[in-house]
PDB file of N, CA and C in Angstrom:
ATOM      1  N   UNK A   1     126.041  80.711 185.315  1.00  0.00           N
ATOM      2  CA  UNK A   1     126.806  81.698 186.052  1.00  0.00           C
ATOM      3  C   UNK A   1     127.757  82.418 185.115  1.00  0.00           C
ATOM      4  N   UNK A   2     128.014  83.763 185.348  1.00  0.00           N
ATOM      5  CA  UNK A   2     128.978  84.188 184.464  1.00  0.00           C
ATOM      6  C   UNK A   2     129.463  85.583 185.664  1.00  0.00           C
ATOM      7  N   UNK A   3     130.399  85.795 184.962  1.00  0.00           N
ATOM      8  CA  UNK A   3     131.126  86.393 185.849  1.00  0.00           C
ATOM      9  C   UNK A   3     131.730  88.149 184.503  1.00  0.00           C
ATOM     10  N   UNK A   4     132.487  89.271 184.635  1.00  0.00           N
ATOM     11  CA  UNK A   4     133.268  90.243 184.483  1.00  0.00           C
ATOM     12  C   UNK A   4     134.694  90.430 184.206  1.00  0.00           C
ATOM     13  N   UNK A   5     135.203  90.166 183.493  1.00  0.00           N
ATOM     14  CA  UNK A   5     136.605  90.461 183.079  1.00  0.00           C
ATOM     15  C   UNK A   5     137.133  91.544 182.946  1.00  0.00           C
ATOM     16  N   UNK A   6     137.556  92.330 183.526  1.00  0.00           N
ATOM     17  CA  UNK A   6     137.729  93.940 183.255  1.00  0.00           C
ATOM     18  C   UNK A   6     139.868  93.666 183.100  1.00  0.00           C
ATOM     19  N   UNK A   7     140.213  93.956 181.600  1.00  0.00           N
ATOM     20  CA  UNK A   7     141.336  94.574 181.518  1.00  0.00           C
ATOM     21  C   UNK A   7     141.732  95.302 181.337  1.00  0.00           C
ATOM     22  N   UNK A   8     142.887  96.322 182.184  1.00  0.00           N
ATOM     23  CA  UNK A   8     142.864  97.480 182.024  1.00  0.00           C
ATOM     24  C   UNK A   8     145.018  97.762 181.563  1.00  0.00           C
ATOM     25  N   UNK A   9     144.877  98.442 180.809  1.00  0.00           N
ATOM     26  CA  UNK A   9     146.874  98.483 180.230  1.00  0.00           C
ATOM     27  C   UNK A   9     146.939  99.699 181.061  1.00  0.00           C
ATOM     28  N   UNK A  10     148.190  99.842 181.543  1.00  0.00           N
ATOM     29  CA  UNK A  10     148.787 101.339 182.235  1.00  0.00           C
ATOM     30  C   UNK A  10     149.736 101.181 181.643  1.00  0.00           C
ATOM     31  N   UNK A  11     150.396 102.135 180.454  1.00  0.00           N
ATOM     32  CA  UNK A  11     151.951 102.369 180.399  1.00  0.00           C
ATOM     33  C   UNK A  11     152.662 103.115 181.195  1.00  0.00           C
ATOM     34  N   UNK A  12     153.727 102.620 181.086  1.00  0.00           N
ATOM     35  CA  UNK A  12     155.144 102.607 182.033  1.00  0.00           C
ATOM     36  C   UNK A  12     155.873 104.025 181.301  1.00  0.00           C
ATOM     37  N   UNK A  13     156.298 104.838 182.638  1.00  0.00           N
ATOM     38  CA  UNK A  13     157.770 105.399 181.872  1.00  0.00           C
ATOM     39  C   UNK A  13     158.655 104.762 181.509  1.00  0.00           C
ATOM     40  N   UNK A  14     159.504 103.737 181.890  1.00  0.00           N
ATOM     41  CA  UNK A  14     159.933 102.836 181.281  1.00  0.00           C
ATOM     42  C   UNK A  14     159.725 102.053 180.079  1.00  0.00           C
ATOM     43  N   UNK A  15     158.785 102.547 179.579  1.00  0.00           N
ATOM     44  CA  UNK A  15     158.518 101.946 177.768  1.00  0.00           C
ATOM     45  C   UNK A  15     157.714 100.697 177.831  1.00  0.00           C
ATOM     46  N   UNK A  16     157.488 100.071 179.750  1.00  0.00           N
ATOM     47  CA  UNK A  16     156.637  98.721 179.602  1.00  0.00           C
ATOM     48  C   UNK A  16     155.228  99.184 179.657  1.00  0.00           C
ATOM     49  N   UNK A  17     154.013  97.954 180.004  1.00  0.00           N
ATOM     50  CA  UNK A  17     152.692  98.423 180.517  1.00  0.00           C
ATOM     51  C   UNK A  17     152.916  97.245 181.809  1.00  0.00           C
ATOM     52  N   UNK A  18     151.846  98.020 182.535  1.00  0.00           N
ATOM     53  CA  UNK A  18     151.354  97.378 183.090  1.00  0.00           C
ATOM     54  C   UNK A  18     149.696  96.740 183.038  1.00  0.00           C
ATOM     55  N   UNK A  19     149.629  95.645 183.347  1.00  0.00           N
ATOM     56  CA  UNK A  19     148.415  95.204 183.130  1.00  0.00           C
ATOM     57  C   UNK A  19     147.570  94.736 184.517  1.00  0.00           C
ATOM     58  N   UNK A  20     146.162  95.507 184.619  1.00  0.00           N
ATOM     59  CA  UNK A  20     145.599  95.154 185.958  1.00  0.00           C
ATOM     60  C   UNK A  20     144.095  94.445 185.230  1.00  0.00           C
ATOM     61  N   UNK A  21     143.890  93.182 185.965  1.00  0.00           N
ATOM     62  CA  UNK A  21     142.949  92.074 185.124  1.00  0.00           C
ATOM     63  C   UNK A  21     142.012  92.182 187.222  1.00  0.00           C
ATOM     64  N   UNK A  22     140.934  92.152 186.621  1.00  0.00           N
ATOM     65  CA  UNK A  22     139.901  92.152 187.853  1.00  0.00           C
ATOM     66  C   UNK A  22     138.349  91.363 187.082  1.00  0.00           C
ATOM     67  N   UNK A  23     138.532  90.524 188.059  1.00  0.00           N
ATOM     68  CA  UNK A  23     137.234  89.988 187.723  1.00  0.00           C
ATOM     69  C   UNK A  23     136.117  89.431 188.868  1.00  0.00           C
ATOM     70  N   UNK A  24     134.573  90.304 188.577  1.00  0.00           N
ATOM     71  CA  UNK A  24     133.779  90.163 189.581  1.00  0.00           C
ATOM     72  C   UNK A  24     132.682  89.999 189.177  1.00  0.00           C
ATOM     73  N   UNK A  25     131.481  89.375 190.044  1.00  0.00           N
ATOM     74  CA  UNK A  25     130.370  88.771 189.365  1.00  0.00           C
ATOM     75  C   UNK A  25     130.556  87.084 190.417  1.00  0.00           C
ATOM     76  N   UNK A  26     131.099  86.906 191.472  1.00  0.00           N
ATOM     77  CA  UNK A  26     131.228  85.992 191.781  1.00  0.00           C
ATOM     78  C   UNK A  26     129.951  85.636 192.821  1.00  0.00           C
ATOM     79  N   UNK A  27     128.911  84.459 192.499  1.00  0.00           N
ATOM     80  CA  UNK A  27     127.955  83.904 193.348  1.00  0.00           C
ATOM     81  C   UNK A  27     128.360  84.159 195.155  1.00  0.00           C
ATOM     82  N   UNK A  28     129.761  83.310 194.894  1.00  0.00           N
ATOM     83  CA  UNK A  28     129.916  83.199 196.845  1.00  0.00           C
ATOM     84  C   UNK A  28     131.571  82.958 196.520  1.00  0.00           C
ATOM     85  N   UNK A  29     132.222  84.003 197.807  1.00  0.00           N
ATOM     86  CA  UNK A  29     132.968  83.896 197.873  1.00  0.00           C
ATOM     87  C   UNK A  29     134.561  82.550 197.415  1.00  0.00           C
ATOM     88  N   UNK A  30     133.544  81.364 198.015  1.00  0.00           N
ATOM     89  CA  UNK A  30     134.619  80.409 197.649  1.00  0.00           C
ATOM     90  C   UNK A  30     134.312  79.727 195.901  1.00  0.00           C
ATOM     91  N   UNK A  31     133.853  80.258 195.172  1.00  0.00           N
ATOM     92  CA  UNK A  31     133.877  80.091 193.765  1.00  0.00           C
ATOM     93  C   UNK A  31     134.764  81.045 193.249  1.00  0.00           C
ATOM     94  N   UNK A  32     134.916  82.586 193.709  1.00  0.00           N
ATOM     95  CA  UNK A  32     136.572  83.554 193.429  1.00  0.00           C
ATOM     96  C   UNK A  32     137.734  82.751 193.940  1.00  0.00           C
ATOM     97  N   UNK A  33     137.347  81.651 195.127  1.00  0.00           N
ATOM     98  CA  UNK A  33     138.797  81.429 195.881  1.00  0.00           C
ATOM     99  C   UNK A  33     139.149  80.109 194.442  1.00  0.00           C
ATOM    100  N   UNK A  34     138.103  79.410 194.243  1.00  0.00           N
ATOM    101  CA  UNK A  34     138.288  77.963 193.380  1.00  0.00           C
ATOM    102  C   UNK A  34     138.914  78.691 192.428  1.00  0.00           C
ATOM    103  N   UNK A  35     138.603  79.987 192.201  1.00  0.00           N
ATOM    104  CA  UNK A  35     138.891  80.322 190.597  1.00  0.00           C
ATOM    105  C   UNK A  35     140.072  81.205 189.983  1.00  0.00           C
ATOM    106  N   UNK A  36     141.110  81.513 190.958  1.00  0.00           N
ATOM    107  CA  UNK A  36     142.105  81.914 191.346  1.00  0.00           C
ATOM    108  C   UNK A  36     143.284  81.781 190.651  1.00  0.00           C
ATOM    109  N   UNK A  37     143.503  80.296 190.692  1.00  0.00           N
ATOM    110  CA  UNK A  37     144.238  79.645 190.381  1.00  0.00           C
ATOM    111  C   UNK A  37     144.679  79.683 188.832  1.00  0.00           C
ATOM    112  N   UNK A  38     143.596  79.556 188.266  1.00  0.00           N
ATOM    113  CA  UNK A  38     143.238  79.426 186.550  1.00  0.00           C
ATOM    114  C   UNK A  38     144.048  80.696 186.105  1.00  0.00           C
ATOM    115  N   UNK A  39     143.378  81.907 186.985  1.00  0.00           N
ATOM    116  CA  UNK A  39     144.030  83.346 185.969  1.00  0.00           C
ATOM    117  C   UNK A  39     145.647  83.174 186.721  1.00  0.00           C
ATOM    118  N   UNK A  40     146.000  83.158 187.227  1.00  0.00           N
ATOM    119  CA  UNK A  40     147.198  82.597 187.673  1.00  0.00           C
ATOM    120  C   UNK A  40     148.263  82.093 186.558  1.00  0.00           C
ATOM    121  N   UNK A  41     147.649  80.855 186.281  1.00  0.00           N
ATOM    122  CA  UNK A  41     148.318  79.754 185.242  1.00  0.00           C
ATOM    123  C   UNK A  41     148.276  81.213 183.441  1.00  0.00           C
ATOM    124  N   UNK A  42     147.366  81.101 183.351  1.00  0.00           N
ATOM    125  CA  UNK A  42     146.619  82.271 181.982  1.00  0.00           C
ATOM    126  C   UNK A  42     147.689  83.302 181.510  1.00  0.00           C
ATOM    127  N   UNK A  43     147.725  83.964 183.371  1.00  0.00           N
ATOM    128  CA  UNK A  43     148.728  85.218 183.237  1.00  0.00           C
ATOM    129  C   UNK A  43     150.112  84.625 182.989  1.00  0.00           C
ATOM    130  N   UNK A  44     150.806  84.013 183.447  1.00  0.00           N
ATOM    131  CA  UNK A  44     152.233  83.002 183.347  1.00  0.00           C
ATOM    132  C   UNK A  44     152.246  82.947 181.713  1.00  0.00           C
ATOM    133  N   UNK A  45     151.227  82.472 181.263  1.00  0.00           N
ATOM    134  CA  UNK A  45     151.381  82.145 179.856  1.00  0.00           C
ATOM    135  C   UNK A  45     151.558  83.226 179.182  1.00  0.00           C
ATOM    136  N   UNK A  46     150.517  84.270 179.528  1.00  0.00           N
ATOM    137  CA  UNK A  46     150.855  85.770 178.335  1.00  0.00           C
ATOM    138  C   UNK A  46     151.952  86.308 178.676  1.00  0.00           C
ATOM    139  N   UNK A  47     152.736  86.213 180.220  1.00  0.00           N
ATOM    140  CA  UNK A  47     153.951  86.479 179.784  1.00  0.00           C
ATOM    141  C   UNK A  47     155.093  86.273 178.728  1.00  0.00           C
ATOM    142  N   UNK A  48     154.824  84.736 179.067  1.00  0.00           N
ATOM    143  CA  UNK A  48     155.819  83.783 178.222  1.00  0.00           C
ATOM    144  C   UNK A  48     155.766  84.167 177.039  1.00  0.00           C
ATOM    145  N   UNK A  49     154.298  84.595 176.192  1.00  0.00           N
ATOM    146  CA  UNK A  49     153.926  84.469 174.951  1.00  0.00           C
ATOM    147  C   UNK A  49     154.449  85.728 174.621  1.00  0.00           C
ATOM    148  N   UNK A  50     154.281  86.888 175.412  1.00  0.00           N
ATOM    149  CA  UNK A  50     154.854  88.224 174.905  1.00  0.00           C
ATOM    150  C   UNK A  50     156.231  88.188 174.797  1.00  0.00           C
ATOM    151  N   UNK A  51     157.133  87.554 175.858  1.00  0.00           N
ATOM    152  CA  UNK A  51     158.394  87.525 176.171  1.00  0.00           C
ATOM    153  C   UNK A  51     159.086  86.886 174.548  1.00  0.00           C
ATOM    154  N   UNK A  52     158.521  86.288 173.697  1.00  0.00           N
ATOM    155  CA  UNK A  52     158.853  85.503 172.363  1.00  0.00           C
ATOM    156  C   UNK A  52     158.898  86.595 171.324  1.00  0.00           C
ATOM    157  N   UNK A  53     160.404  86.594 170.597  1.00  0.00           N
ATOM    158  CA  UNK A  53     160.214  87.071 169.619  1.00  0.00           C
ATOM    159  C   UNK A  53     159.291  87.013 168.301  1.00  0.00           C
ATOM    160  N   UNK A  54     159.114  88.436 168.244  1.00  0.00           N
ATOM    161  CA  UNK A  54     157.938  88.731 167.067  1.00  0.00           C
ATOM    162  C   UNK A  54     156.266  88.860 167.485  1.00  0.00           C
ATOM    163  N   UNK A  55     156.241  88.423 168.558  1.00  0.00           N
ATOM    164  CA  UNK A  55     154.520  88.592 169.610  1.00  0.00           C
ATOM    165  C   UNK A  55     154.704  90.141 169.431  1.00  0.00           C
TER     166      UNK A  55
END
């Protein structure tokens, strides 16, 4: 099984981006619901990681 990762950056007037992450290719519905969670945890982290000086 494999699935689509589509990331897409929007910059900000504000000098930030925004980031919209979509991913599709899913067999049946409750394998997107199982899988939820993961980009969840993922995204938390690239915050953190950008939020560090020198990233």
């Amino acid at each position: 099984r494999s699935t689509l990762v589509e990331w897409t950056l929007i910059p900000k007037d504000d000098g930030g981006t925004t980031l919209v992450m979509k991913e599709s290719g899913f067999e049946r519905p409750e394998d997107r619901a199982d899988n939820a969670g993961g980009w969840k945890k993922e995204l938390q982290d690239l915050v953190e990681h950008l939020g560090k000086k020198g990233s």
